[in-house]
Protein backbone atom coordinates (compact mmCIF):
# COMPACT_ATOMS: atom_id res chain seq x y z
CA UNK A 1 -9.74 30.45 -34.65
CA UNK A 2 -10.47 33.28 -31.98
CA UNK A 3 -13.60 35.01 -32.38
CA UNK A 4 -13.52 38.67 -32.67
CA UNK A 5 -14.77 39.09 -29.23
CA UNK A 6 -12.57 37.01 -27.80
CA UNK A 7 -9.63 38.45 -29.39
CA UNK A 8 -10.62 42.03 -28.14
CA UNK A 9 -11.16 40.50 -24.59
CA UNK A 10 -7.14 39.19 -24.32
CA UNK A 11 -6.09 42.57 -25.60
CA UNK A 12 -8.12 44.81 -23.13
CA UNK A 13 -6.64 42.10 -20.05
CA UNK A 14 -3.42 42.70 -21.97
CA UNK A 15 -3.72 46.34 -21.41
CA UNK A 16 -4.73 46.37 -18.22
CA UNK A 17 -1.18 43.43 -17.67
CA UNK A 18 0.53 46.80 -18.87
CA UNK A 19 -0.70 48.61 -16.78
CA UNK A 20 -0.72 46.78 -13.82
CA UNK A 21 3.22 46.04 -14.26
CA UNK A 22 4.02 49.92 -14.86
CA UNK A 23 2.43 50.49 -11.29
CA UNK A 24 5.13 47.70 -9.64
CA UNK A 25 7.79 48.89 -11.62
CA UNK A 26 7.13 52.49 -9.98
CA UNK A 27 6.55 51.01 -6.37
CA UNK A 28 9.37 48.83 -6.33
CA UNK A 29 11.72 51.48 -8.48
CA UNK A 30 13.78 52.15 -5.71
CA UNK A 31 14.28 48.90 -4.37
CA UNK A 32 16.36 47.50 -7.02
CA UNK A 33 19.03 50.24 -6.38
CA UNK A 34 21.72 49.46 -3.92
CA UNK A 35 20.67 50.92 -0.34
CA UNK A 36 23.52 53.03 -0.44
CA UNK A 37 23.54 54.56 -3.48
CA UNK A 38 20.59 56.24 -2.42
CA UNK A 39 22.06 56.97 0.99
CA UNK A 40 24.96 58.80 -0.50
CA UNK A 41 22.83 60.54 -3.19
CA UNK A 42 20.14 62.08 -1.00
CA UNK A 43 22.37 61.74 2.55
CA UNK A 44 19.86 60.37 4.16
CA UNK A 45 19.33 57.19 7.01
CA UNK A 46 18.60 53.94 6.01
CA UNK A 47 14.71 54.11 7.47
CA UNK A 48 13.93 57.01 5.24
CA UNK A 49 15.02 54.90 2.35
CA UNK A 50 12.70 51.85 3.70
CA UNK A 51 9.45 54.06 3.24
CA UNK A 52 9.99 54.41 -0.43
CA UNK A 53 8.41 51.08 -0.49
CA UNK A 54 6.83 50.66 2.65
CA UNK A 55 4.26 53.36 2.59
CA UNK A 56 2.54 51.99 -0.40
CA UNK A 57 1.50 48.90 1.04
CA UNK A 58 -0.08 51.30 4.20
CA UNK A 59 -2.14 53.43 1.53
CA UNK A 60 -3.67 50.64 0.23
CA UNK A 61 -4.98 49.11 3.62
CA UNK A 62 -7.47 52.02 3.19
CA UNK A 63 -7.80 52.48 0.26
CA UNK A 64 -8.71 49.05 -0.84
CA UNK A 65 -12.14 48.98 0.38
CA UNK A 66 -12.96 52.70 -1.81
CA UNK A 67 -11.22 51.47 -4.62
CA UNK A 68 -13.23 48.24 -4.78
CA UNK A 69 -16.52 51.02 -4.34
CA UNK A 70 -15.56 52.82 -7.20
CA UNK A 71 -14.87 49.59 -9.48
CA UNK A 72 -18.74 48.64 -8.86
CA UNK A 73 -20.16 52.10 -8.79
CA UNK A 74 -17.86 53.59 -11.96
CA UNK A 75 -17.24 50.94 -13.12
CA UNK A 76 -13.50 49.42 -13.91
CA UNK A 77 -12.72 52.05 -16.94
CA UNK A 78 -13.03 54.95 -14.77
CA UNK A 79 -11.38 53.72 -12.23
CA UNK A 80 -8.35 51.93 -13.38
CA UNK A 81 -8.47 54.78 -15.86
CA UNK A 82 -8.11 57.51 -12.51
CA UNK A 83 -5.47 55.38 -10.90
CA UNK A 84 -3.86 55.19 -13.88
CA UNK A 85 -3.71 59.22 -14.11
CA UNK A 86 -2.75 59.73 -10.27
CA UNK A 87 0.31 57.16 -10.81
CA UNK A 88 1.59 58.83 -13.98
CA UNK A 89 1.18 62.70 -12.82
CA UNK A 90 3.07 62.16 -9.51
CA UNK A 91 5.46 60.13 -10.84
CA UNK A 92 6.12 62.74 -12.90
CA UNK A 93 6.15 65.56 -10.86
CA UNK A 94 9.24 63.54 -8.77
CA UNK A 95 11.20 64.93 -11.07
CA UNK A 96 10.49 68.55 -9.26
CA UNK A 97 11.75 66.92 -6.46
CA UNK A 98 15.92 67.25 -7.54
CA UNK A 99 17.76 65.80 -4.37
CA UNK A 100 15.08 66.76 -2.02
CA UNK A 101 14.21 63.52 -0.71
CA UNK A 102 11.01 64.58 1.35
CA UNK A 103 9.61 66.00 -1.38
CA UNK A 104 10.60 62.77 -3.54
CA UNK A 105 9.05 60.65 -0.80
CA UNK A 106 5.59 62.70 -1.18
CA UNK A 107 5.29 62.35 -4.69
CA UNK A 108 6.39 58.57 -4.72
CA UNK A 109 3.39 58.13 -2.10
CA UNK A 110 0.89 59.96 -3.93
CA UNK A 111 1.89 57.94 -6.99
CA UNK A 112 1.24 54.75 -4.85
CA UNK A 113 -2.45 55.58 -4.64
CA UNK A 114 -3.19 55.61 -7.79
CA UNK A 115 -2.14 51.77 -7.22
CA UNK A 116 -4.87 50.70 -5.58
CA UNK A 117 -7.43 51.89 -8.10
CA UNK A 118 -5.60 49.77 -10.49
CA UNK A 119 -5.32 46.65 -8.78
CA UNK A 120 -8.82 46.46 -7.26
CA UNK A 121 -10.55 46.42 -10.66
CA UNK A 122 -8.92 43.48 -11.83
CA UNK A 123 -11.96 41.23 -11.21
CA UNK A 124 -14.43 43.85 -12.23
CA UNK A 125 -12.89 43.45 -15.78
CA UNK A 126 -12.92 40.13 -15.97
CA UNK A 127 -16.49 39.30 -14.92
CA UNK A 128 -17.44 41.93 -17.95
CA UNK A 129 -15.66 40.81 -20.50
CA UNK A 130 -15.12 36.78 -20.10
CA UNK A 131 -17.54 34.02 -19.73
CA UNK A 132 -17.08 32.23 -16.25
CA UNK A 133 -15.29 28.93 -17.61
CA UNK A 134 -12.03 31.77 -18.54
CA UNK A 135 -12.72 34.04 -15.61
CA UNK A 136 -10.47 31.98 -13.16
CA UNK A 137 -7.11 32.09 -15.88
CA UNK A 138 -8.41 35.53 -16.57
CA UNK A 139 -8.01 36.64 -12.66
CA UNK A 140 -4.56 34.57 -12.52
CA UNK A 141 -3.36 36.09 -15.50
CA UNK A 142 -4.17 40.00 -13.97
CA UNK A 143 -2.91 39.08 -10.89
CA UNK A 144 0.51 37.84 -12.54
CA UNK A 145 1.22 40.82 -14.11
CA UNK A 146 2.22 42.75 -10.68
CA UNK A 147 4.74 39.80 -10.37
CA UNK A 148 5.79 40.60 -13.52
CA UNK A 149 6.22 44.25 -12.81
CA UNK A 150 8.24 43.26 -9.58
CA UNK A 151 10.65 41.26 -11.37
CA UNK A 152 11.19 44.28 -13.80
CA UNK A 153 11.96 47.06 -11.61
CA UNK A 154 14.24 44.53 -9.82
CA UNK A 155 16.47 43.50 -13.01
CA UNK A 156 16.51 46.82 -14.66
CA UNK A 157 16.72 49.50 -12.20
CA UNK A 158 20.32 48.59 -11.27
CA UNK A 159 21.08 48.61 -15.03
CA UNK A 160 19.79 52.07 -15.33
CA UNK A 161 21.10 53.37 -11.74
CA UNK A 162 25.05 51.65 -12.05
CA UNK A 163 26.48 54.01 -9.77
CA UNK A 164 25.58 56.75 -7.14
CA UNK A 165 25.35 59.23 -9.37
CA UNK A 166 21.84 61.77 -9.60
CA UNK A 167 21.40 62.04 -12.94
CA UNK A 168 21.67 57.89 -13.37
CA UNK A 169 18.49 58.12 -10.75
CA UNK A 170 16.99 61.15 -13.00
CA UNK A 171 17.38 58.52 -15.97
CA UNK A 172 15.74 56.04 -14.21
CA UNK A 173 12.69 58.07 -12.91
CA UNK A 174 12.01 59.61 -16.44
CA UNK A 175 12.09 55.56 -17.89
CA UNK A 176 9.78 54.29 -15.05
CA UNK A 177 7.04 57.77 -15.63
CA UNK A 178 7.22 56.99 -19.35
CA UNK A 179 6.67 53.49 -19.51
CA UNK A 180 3.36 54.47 -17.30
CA UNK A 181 1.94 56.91 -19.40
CA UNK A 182 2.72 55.06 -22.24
CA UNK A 183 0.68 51.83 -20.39
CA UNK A 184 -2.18 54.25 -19.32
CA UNK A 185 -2.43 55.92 -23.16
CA UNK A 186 -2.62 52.07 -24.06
CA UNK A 187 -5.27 51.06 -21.68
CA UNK A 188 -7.53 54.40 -22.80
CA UNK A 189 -7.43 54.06 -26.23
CA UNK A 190 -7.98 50.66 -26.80
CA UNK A 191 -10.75 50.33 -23.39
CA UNK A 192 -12.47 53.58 -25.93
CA UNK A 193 -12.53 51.31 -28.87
CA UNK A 194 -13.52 47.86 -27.21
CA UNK A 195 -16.95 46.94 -25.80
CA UNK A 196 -17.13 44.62 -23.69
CA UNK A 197 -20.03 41.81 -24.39
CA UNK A 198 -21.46 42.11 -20.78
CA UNK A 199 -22.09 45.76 -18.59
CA UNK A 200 -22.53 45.61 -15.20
CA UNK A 201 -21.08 49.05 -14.42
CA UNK A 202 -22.37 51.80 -12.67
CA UNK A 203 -24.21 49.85 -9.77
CA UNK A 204 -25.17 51.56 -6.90
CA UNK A 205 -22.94 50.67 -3.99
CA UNK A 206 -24.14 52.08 -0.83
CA UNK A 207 -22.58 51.24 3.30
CA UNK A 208 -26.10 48.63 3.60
CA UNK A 209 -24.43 47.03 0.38
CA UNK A 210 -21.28 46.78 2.17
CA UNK A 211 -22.24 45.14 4.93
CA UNK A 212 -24.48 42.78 3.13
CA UNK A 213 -21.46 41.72 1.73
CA UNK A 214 -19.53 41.48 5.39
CA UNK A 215 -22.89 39.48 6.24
CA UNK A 216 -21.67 36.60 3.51
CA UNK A 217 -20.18 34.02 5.39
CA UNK A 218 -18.10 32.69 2.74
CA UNK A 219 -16.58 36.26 2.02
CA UNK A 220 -15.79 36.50 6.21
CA UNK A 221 -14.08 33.06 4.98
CA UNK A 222 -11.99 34.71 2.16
CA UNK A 223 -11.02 37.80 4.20
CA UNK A 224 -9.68 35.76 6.75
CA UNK A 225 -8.02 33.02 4.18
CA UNK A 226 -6.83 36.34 2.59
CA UNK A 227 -5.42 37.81 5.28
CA UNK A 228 -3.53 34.70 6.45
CA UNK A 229 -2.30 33.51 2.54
CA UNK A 230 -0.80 36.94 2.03
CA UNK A 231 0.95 37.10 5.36
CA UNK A 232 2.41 33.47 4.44
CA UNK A 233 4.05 35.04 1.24
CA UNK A 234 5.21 38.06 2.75
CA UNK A 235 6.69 36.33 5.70
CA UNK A 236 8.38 34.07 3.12
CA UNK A 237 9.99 36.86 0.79
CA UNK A 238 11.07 38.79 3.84
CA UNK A 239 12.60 36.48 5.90
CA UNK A 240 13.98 33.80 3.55
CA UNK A 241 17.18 35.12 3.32
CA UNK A 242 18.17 34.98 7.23
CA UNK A 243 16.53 31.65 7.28
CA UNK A 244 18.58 30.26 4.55
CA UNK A 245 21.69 32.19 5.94
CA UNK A 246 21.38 30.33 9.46
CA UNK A 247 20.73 26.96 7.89
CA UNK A 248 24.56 27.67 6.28
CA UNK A 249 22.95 27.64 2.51
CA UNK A 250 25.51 29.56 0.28
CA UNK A 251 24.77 33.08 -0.56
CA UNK A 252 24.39 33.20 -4.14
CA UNK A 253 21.54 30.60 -3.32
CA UNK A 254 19.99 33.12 -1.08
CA UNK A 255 20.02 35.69 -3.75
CA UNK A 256 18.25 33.31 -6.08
CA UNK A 257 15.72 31.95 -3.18
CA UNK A 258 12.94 34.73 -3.78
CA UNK A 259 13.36 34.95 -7.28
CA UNK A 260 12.78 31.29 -7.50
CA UNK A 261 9.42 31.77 -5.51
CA UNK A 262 8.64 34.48 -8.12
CA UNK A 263 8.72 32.54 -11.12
CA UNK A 264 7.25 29.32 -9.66
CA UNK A 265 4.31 31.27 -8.04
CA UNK A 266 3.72 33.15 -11.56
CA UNK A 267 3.51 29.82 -13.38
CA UNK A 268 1.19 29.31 -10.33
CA UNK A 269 -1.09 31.66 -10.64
CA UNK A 270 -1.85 31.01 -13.98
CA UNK A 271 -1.95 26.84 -14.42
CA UNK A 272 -3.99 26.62 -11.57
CA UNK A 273 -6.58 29.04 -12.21
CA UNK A 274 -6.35 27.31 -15.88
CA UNK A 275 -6.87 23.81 -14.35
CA UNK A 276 -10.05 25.28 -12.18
CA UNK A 277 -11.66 26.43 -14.53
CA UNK A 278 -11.15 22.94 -16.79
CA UNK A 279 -12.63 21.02 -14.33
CA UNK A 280 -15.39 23.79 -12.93
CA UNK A 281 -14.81 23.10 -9.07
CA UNK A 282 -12.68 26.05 -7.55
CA UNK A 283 -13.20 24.65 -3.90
CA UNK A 284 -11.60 21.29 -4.29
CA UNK A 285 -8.91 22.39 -5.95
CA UNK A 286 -8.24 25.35 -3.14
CA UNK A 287 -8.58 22.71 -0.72
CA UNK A 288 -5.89 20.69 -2.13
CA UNK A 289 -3.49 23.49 -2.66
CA UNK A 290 -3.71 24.65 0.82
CA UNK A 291 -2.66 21.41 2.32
CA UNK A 292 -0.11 20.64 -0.67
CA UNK A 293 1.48 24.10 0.50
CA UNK A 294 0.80 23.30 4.30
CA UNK A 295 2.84 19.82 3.84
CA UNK A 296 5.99 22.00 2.03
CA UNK A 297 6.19 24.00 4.40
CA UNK A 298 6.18 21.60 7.07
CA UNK A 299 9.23 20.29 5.19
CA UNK A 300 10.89 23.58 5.14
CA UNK A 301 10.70 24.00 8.59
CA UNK A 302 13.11 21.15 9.41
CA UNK A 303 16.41 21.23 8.53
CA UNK A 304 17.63 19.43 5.47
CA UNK A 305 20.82 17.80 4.54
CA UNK A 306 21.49 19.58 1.31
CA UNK A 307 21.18 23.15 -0.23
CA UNK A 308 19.91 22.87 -3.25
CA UNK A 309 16.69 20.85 -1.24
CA UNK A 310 15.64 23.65 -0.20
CA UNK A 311 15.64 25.42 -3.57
CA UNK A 312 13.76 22.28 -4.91
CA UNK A 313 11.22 23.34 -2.10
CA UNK A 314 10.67 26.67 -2.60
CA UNK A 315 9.67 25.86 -6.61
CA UNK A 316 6.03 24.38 -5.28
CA UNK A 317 5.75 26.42 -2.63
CA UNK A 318 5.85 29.59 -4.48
CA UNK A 319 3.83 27.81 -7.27
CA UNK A 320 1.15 26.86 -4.81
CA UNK A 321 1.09 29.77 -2.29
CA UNK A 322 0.80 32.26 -5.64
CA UNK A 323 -2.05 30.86 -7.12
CA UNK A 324 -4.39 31.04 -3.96
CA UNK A 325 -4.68 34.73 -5.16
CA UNK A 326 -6.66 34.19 -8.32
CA UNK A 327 -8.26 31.52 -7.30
CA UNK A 328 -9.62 33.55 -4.06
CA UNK A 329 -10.62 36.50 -6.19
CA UNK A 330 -12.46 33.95 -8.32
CA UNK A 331 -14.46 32.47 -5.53
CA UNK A 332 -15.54 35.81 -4.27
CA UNK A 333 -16.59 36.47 -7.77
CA UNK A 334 -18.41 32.96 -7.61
CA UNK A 335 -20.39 33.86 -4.12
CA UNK A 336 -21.62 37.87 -4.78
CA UNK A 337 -21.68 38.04 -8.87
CA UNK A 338 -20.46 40.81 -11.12
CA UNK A 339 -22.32 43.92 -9.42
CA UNK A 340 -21.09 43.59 -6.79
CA UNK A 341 -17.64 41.63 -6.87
CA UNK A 342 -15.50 45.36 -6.96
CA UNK A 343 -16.31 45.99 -3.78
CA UNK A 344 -15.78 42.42 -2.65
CA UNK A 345 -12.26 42.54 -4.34
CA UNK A 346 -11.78 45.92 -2.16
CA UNK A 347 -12.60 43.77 0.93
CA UNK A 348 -10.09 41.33 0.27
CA UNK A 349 -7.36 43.49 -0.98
CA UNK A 350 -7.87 45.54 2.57
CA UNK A 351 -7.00 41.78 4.30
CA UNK A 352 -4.06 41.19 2.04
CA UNK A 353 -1.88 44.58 2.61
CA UNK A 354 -2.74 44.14 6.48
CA UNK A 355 -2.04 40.59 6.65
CA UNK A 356 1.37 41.52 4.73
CA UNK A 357 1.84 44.10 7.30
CA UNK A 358 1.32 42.26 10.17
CA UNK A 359 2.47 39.02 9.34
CA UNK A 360 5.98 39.64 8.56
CA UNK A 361 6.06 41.22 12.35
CA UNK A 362 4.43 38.50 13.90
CA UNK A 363 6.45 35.71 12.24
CA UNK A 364 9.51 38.17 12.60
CA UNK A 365 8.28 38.06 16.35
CA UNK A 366 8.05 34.45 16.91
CA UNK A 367 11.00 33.62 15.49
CA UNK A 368 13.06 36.18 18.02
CA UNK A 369 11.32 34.82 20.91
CA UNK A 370 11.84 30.80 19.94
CA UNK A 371 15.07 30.93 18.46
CA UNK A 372 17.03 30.04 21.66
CA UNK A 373 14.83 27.14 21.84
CA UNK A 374 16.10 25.31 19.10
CA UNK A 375 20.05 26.88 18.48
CA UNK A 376 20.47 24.33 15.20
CA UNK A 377 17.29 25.48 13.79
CA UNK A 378 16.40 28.91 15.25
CA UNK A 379 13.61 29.82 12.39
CA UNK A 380 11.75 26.00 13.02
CA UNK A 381 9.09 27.27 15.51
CA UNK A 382 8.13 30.19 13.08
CA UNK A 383 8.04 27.98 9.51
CA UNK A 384 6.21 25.94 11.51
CA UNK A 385 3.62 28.54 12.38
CA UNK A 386 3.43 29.38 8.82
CA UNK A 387 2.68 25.79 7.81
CA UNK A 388 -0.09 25.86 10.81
CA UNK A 389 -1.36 28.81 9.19
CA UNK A 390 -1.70 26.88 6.02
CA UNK A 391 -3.64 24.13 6.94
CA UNK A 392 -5.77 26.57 8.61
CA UNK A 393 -6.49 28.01 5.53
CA UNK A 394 -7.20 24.42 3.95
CA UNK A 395 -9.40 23.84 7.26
CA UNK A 396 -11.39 27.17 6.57
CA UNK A 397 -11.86 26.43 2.62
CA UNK A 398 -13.76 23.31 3.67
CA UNK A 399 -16.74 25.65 4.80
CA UNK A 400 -16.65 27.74 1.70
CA UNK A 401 -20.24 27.66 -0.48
CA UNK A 402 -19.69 28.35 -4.29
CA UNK A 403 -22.89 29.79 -4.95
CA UNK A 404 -24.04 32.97 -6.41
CA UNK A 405 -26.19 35.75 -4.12
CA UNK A 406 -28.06 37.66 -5.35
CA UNK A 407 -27.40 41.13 -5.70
């Protein structure tokens, strides 16, 4: 039987799931519509198009760090429940917009900082309302909800948007700003009736608190794990098609490739967490991710006999590569404690857009410069960097203390 508590604390994480996913849905709404249906329907180039999604991952390198502030200093009701608001009203108002796509593109980017807001609070919520031997599942199941929301604007925005046609996109828009405010009118009224069993809101965050934090060694750690494990993925989902393509792996395997990393990395973020916080050691088991994931992608970097192998691959790998996410957020909940762990998460969600960012141009980098050095393999010297990277990561986690400081 689940207590009554406990019942109210899955269906306030539930909420904020909803929420969470109607924020991807919005970011990626675009993405899931042919390239040149929106070329013909707003006649304009193919880079213009590219910043619908582009620019929301550049707000939040700023952004991260205030939102994480307000999580500790508002605490996370106020300030998933002001994200929430900025989303839904500009995602509205893109309906002003008609087939004026700068004036689509500005409302689409002010919708995308209401994102951050959302997404920063995540671990703020879950140190209030679960005790720490659910908090790691907790974070992993937060955290899979944006995957979730990914995979939905993917699968239905071509359904609603069949054709190049304006008032399919119109359709689409009005679905997207609907399911929002319906996730945000969810989140309000049942975060108004629910209290959570522990309050650590409304803690004074000043800049001396922030760089007490940046004085934590094992939050340096994170930043930099975070920074590299979010590249990884990035570099992965941008780049696996061409790597796949020059390995001579059928298309329609391409096509499935970062799907498959999807679903395997949100099973990921979820049984591991689960398993951590079973056996109450979060180090070890980050430890033996990273070099599980640093040995795969050794393996991917060669070339292998068979297609479907490196299908079979890319299960684990996304499965293991996912769940370093919730597992991260739960060790830097671990080392500064619930007053302080908003701005912590704003830290490390600063590390992950840039190391996203970055990344996929580095990697994109290496692999232009090496490729002549190895014409039957031309992406080898660039997994293998990534699987480098990896072990780094694995290397780094060694030094990580999982002990509380004091606020």
């Amino acid at each position: 039987m689940v207590s009554n508590e406990g019942l109210w604390r899955w269906i306030v994480l539930s909420s904020y799931c909803f929420i969470t996913a109607a924020s991807q849905m919005i970011w990626l709404e675009f993405s899931g519509i042919a390239v040149s249906q929106m070329v013909l329907i707003f006649h304009v180039n193919l880079l213009m198009i590219g910043l619908m999604v582009s620019i929301w991952p550049l707000l939040s390198i700023p952004l991260a760090p205030i939102s994480g502030i307000f999580a500790d200093r508002f605490g996370y009701k106020f300030t998933i429940t002001l994200g929430g608001s900025i989303m839904v009203f500009f995602s509205w108002l893109r309906l002003l917009a008609g087939k004026d796509f700068t004036l689509l593109l500005i409302f689409q980017s002010l919708a995308g900082v209401g994102q951050t807001f959302i997404y920063n609070s995540v671990t703020k919520l879950v140190s209030e309302w679960f005790p720490q031997h659910e908090q790691a599942v907790a974070n992993g199941i937060g955290t899979m909800s944006e995957i979730a929301g990914m995979a939905l604007a993917l699968i239905i925005s071509p359904l609603l948007t069949p054709s190049s046609s304006y008032s399919y996109l119109f359709i689409n828009m009005i679905t997207y700003s609907s399911i929002a405010t319906i996730s945000l009118m969810a989140f309000v009224l049942i975060i108004n009736r629910a209290h959570a069993p522990q309050n650590y809101s409304g803690t004074s965050i000043s800049l001396n608190n922030v760089i007490g934090i940046l004085r934590i060694r094992s939050i340096i750690i994170l930043m930099i794990i975070t920074f590299i494990g979010t590249g990884i993925f990035a570099s992965l989902t941008q780049w696996i098609e061409p790597i796949l393509y020059l390995r001579d792996v059928p298309q329609i395997y391409s096509d499935l490739a970062g799907m498959i990393m999807l679903i395997s990395g949100s099973i990921g973020m979820v049984a591991l967490p689960y398993i951590s916080d079973r056996i109450r050691t979060r180090k070890k088991l980050f430890i033996i991710n990273t070099a599980i994931l640093s040995a795969l992608l050794l393996l991917f970097s060669i070339r292998l006999p068979n297609s479907i192998l490196y299908l079979t691959l890319l299960i684990p790998t996304g499965f293991f590569l996912l769940s370093l996410a919730p597992l991260a957020l739960q060790l830097s909940l671990d080392i500064v404690g619930p007053t302080r762990i908003g701005t912590a998460t704003g830290l490390l969600g600063l590390m992950a857009e840039a190391g996203a960012f970055l990344m996929i141009v580095i990697i994109g980098e290496i692999y232009d410069i090496t490729k002549n050095l190895f014409p039957s393999n031309q992406w080898f010297v660039a997994i293998l960097t990534l699987s480098v990277l990896s072990l780094v990561i694995s290397l780094l986690s060694l030094t990580i203390k999982e002990t509380i400081t004091s606020a």
